[in-house]
PDB file of N, CA and C in Angstrom:
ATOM      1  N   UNK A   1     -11.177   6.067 -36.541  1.00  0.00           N
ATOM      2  CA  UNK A   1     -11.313   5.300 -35.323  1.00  0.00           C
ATOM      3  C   UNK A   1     -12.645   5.661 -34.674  1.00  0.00           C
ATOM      4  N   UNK A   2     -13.352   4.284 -34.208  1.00  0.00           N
ATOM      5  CA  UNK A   2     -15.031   4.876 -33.497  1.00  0.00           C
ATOM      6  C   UNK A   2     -14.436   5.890 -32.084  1.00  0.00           C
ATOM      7  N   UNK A   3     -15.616   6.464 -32.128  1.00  0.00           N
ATOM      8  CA  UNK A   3     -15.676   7.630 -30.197  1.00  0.00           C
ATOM      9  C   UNK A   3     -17.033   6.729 -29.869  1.00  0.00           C
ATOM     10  N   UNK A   4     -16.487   6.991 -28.369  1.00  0.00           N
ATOM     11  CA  UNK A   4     -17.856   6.822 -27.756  1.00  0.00           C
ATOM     12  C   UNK A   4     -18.159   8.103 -26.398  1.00  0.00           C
ATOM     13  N   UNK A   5     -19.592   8.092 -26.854  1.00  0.00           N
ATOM     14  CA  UNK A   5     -20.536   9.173 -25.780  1.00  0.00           C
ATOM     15  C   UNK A   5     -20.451   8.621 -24.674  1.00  0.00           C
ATOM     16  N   UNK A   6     -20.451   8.740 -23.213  1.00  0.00           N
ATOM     17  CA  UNK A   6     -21.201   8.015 -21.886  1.00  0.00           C
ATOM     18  C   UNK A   6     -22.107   9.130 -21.737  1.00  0.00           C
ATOM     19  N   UNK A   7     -23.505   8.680 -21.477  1.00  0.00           N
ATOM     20  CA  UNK A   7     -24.549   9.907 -21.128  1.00  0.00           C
ATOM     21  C   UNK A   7     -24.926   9.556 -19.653  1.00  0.00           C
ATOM     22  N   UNK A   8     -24.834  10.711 -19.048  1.00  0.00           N
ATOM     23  CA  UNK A   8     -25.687  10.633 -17.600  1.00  0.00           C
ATOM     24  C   UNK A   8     -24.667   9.589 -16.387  1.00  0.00           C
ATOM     25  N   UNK A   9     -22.910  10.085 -16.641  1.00  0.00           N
ATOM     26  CA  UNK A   9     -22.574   8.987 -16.171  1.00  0.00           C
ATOM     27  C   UNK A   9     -22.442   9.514 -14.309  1.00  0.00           C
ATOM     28  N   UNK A  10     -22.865   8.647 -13.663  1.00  0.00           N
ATOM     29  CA  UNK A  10     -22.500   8.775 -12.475  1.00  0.00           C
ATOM     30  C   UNK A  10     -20.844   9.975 -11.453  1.00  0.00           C
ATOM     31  N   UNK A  11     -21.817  10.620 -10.750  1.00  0.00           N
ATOM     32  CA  UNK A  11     -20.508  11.634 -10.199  1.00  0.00           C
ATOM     33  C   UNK A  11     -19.000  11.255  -9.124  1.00  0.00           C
ATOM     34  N   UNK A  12     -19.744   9.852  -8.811  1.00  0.00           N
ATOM     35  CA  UNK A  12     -18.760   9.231  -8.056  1.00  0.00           C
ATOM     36  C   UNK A  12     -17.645   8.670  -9.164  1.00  0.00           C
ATOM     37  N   UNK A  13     -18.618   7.993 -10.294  1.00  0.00           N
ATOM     38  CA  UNK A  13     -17.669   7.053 -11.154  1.00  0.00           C
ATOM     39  C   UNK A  13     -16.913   8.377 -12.150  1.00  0.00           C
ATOM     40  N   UNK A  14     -17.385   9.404 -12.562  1.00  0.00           N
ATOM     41  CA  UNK A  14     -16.554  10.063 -13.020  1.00  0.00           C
ATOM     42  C   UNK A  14     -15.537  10.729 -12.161  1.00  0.00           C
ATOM     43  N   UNK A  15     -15.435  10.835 -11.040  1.00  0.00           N
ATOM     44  CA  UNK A  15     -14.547  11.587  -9.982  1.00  0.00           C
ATOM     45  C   UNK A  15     -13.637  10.614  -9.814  1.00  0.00           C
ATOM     46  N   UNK A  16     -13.974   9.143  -9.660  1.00  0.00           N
ATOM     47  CA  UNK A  16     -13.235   8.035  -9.280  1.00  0.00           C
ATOM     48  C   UNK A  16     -12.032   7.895 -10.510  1.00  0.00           C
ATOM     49  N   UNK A  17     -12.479   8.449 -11.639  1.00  0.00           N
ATOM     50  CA  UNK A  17     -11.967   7.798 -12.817  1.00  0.00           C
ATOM     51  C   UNK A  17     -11.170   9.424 -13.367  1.00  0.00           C
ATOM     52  N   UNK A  18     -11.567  10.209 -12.758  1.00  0.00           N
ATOM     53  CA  UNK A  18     -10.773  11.869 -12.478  1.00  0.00           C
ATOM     54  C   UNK A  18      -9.374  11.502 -11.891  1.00  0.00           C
ATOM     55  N   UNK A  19      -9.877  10.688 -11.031  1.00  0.00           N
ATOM     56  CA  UNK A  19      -8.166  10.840  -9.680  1.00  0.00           C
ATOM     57  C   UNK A  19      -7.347   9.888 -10.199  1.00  0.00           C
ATOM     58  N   UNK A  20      -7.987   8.878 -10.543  1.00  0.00           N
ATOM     59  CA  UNK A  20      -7.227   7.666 -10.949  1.00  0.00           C
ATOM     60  C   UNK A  20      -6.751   8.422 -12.769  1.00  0.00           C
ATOM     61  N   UNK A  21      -6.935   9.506 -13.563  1.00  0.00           N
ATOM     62  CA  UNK A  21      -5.975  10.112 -14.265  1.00  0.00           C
ATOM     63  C   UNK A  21      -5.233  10.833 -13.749  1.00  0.00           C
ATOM     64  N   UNK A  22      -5.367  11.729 -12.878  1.00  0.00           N
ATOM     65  CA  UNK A  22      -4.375  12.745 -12.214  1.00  0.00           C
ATOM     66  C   UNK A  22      -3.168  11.884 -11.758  1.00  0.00           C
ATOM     67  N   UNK A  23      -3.598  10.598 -11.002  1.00  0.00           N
ATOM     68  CA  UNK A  23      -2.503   9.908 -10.457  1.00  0.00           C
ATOM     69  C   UNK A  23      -1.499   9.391 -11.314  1.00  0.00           C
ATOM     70  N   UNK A  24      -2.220   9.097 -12.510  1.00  0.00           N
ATOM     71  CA  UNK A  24      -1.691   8.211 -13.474  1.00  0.00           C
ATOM     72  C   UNK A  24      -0.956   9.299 -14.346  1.00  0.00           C
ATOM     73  N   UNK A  25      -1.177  10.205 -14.348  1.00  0.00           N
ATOM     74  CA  UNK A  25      -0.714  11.702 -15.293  1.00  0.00           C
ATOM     75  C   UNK A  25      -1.149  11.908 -16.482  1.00  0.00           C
ATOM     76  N   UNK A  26      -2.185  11.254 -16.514  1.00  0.00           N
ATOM     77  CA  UNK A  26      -2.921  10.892 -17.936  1.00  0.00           C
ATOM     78  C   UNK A  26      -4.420  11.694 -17.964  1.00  0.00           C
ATOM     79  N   UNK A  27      -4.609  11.922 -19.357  1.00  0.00           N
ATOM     80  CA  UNK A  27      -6.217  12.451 -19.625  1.00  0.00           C
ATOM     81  C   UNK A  27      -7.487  11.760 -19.183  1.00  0.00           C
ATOM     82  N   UNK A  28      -8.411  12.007 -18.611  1.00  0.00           N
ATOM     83  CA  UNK A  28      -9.232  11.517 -18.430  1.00  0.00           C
ATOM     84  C   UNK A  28      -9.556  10.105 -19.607  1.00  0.00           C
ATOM     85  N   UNK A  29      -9.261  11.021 -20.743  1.00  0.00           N
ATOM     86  CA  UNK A  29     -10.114  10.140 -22.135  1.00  0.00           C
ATOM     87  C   UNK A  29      -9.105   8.830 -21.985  1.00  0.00           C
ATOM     88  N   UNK A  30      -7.639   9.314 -21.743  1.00  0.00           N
ATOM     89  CA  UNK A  30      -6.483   8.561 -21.674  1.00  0.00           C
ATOM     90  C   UNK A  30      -7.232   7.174 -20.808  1.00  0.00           C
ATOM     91  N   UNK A  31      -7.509   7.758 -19.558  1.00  0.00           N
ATOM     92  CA  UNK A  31      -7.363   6.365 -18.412  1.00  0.00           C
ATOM     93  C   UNK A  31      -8.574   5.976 -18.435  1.00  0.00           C
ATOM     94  N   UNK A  32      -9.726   6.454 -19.184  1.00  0.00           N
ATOM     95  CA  UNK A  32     -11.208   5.538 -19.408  1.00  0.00           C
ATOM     96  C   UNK A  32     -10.675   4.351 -20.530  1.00  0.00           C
ATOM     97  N   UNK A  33      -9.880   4.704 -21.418  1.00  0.00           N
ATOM     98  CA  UNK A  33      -9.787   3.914 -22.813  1.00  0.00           C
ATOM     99  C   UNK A  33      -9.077   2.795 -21.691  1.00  0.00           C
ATOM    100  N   UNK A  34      -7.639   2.971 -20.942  1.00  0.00           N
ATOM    101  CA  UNK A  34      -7.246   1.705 -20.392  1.00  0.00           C
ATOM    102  C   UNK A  34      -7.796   1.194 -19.722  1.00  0.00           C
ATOM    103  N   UNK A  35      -9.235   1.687 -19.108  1.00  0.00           N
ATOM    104  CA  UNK A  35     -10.025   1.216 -17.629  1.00  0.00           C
ATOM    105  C   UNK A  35     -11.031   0.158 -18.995  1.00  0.00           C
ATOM    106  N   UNK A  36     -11.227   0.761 -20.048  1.00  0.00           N
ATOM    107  CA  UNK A  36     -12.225  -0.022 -20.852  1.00  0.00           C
ATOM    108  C   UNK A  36     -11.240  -1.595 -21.419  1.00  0.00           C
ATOM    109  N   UNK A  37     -10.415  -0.955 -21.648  1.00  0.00           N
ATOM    110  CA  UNK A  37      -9.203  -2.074 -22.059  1.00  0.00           C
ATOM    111  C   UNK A  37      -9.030  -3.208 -21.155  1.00  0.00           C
ATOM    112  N   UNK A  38      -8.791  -2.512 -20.006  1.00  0.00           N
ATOM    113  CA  UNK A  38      -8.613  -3.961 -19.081  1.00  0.00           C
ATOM    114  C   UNK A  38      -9.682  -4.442 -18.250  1.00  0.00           C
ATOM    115  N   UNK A  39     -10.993  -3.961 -18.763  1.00  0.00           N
ATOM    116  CA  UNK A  39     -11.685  -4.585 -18.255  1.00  0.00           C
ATOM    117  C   UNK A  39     -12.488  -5.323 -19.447  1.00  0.00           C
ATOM    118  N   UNK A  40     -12.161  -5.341 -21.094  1.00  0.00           N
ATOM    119  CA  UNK A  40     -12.419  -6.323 -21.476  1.00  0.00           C
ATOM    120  C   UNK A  40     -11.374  -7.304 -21.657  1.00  0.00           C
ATOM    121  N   UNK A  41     -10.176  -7.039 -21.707  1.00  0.00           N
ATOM    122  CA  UNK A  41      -9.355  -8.359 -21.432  1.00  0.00           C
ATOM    123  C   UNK A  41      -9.626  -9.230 -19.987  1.00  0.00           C
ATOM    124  N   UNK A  42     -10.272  -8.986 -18.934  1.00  0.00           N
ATOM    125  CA  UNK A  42      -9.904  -9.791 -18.387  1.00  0.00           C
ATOM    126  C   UNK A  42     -10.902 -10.818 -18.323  1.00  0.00           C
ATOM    127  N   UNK A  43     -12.158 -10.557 -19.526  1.00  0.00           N
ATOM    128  CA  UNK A  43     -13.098 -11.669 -19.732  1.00  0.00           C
ATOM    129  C   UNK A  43     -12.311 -12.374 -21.201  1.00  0.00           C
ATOM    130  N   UNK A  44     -11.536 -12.188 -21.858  1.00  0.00           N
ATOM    131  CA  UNK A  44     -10.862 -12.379 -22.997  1.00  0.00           C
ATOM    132  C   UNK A  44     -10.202 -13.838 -22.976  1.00  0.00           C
ATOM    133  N   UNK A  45     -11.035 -14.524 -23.603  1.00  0.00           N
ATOM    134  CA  UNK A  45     -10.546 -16.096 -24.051  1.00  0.00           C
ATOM    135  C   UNK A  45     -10.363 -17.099 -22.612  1.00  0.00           C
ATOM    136  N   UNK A  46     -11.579 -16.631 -21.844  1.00  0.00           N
ATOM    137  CA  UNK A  46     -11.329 -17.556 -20.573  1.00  0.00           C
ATOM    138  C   UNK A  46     -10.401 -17.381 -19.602  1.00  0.00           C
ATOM    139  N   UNK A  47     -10.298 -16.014 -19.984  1.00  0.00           N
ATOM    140  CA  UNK A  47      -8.504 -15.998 -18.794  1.00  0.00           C
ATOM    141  C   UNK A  47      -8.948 -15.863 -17.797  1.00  0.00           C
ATOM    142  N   UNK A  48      -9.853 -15.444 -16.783  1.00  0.00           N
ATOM    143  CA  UNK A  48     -10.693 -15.230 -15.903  1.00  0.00           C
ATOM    144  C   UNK A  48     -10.628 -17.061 -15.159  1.00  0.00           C
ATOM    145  N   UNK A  49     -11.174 -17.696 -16.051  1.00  0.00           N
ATOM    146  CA  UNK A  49     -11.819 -19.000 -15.669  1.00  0.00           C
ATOM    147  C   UNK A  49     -10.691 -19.980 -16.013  1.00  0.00           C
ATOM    148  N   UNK A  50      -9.607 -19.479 -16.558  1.00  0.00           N
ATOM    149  CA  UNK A  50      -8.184 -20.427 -16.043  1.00  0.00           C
ATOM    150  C   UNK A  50      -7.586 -19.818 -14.916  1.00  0.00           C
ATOM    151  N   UNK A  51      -7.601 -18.453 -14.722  1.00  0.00           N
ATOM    152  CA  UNK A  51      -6.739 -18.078 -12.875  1.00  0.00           C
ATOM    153  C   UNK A  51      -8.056 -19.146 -11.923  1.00  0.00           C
ATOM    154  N   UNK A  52      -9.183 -18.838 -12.308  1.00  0.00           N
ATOM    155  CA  UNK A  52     -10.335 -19.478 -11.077  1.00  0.00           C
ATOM    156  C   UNK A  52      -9.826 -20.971 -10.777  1.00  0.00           C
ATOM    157  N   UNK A  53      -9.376 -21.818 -12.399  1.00  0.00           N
ATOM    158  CA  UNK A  53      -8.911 -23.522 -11.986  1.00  0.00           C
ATOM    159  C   UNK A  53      -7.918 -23.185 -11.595  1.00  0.00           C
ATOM    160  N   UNK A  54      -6.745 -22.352 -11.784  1.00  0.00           N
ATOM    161  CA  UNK A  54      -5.544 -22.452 -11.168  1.00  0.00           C
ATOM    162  C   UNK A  54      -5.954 -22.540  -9.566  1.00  0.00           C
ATOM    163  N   UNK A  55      -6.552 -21.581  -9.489  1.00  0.00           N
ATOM    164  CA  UNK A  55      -6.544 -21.261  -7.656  1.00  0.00           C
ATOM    165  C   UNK A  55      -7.333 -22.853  -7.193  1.00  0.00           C
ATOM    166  N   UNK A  56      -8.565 -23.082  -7.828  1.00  0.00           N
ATOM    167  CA  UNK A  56      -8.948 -24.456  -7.321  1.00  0.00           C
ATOM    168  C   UNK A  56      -8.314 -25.684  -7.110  1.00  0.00           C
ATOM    169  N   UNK A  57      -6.948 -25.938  -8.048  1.00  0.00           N
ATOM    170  CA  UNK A  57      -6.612 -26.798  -8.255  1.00  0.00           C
ATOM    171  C   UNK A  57      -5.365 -26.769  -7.301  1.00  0.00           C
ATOM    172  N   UNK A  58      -4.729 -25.649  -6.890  1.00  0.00           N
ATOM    173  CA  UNK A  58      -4.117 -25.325  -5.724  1.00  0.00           C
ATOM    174  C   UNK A  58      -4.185 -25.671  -4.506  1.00  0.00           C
ATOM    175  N   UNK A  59      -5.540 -24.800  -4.558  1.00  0.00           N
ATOM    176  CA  UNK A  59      -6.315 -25.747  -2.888  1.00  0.00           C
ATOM    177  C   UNK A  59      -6.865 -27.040  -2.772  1.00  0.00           C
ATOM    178  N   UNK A  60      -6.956 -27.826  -4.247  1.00  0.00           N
ATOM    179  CA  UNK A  60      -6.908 -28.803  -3.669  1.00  0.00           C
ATOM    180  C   UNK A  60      -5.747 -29.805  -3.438  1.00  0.00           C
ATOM    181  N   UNK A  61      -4.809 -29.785  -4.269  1.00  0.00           N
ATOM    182  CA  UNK A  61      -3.847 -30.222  -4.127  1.00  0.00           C
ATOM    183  C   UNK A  61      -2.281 -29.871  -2.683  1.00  0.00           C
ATOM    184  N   UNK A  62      -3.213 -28.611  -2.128  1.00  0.00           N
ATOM    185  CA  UNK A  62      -2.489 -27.933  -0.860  1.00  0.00           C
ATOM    186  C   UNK A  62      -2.869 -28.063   0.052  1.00  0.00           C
ATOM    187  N   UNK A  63      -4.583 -28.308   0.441  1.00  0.00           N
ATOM    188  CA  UNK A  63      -5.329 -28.139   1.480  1.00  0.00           C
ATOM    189  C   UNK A  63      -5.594 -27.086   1.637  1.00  0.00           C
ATOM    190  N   UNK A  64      -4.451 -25.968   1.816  1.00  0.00           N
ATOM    191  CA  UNK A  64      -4.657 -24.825   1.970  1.00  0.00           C
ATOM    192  C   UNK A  64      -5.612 -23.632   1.638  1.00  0.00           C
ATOM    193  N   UNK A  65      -6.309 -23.677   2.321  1.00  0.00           N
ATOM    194  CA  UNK A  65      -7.478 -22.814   2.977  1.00  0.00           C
ATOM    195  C   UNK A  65      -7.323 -21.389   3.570  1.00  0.00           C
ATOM    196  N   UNK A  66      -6.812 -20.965   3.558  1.00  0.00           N
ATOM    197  CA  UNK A  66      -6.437 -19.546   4.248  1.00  0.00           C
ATOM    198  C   UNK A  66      -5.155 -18.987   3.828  1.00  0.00           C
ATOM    199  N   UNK A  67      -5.579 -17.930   3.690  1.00  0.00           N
ATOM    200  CA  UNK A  67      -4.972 -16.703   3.251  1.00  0.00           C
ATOM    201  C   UNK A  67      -2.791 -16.459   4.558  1.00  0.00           C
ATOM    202  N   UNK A  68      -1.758 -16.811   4.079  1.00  0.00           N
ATOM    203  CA  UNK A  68      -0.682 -16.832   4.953  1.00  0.00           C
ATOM    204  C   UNK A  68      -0.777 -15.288   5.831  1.00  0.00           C
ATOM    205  N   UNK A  69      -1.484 -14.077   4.832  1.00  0.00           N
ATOM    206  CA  UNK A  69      -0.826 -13.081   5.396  1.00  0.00           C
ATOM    207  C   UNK A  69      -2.562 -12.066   5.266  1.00  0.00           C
ATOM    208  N   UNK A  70      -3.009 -10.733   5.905  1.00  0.00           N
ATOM    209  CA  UNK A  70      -4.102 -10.455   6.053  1.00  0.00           C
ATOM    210  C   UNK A  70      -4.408 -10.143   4.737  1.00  0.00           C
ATOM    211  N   UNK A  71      -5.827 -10.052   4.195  1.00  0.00           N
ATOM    212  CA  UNK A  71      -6.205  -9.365   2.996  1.00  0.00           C
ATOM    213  C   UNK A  71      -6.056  -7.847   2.706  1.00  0.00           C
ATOM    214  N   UNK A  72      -5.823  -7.422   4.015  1.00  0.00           N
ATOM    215  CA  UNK A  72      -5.743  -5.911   4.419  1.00  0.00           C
ATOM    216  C   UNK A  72      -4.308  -5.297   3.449  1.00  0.00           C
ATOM    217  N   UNK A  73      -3.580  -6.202   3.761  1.00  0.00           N
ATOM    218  CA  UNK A  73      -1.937  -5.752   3.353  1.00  0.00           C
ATOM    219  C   UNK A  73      -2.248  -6.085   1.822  1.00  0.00           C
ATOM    220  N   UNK A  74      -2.928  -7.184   1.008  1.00  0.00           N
ATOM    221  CA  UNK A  74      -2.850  -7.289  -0.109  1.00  0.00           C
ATOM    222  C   UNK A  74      -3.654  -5.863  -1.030  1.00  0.00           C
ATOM    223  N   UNK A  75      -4.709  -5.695  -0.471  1.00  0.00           N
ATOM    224  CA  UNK A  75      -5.630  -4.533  -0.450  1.00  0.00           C
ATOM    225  C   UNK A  75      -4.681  -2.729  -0.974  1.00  0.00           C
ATOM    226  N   UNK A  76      -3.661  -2.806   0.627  1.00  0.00           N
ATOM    227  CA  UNK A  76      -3.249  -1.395   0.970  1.00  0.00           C
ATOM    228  C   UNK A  76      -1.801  -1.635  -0.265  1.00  0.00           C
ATOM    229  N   UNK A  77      -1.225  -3.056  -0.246  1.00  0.00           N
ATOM    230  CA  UNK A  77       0.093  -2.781  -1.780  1.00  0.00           C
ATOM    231  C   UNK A  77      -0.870  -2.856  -3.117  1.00  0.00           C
ATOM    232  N   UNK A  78      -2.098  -3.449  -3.246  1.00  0.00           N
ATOM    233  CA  UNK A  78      -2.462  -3.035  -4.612  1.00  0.00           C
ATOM    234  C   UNK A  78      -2.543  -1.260  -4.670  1.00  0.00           C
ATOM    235  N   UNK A  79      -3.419  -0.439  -3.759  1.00  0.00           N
ATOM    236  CA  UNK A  79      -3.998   0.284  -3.596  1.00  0.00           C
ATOM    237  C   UNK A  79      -2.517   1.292  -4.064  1.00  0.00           C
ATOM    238  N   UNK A  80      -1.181   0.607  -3.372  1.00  0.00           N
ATOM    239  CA  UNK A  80      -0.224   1.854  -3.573  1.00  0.00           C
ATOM    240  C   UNK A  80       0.877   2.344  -4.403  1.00  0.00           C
ATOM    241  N   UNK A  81       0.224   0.565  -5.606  1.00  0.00           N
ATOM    242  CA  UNK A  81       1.102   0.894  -6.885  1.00  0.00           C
ATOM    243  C   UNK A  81       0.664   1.897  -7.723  1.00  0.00           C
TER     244      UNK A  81
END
């Protein structure tokens, strides 16, 4: 199976990606491989640019323009799964 090196990587992004294993209970190496994982699936076969028509095609067919509830609360339940 290939490895990969990161050289010279940033102290925030490695600390960021420290806590987010501790939280997760996982190895560092562990939660870079899923952070690499899901961040190439979510350019993977347009899936990106079918949620974007979904949401367009929503508002137009809704009017609806604004958000029912603050972005704050969507923010603080992603933040606390």
């Amino acid at each position: 199976m290939p490895s990969l090196q990161i050289r010279n990587l940033p102290d925030d992004l490695y600390q960021a990606l420290a806590w987010r294993a501790e939280q997760s209970h996982r190895s560092l190496a562990q939660e870079a491989l899923i952070a690499l994982r899901r961040a190439t699936e979510s350019t993977d076969s347009g899936r990106r640019e079918q949620i974007l028509e979904k949401i367009r095609l929503d508002i137009a067919t809704t009017g609806i323009r604004t958000l029912s509830f603050p972005p704050e609360r969507m923010l603080r339940e992603d933040r606390d799964r």
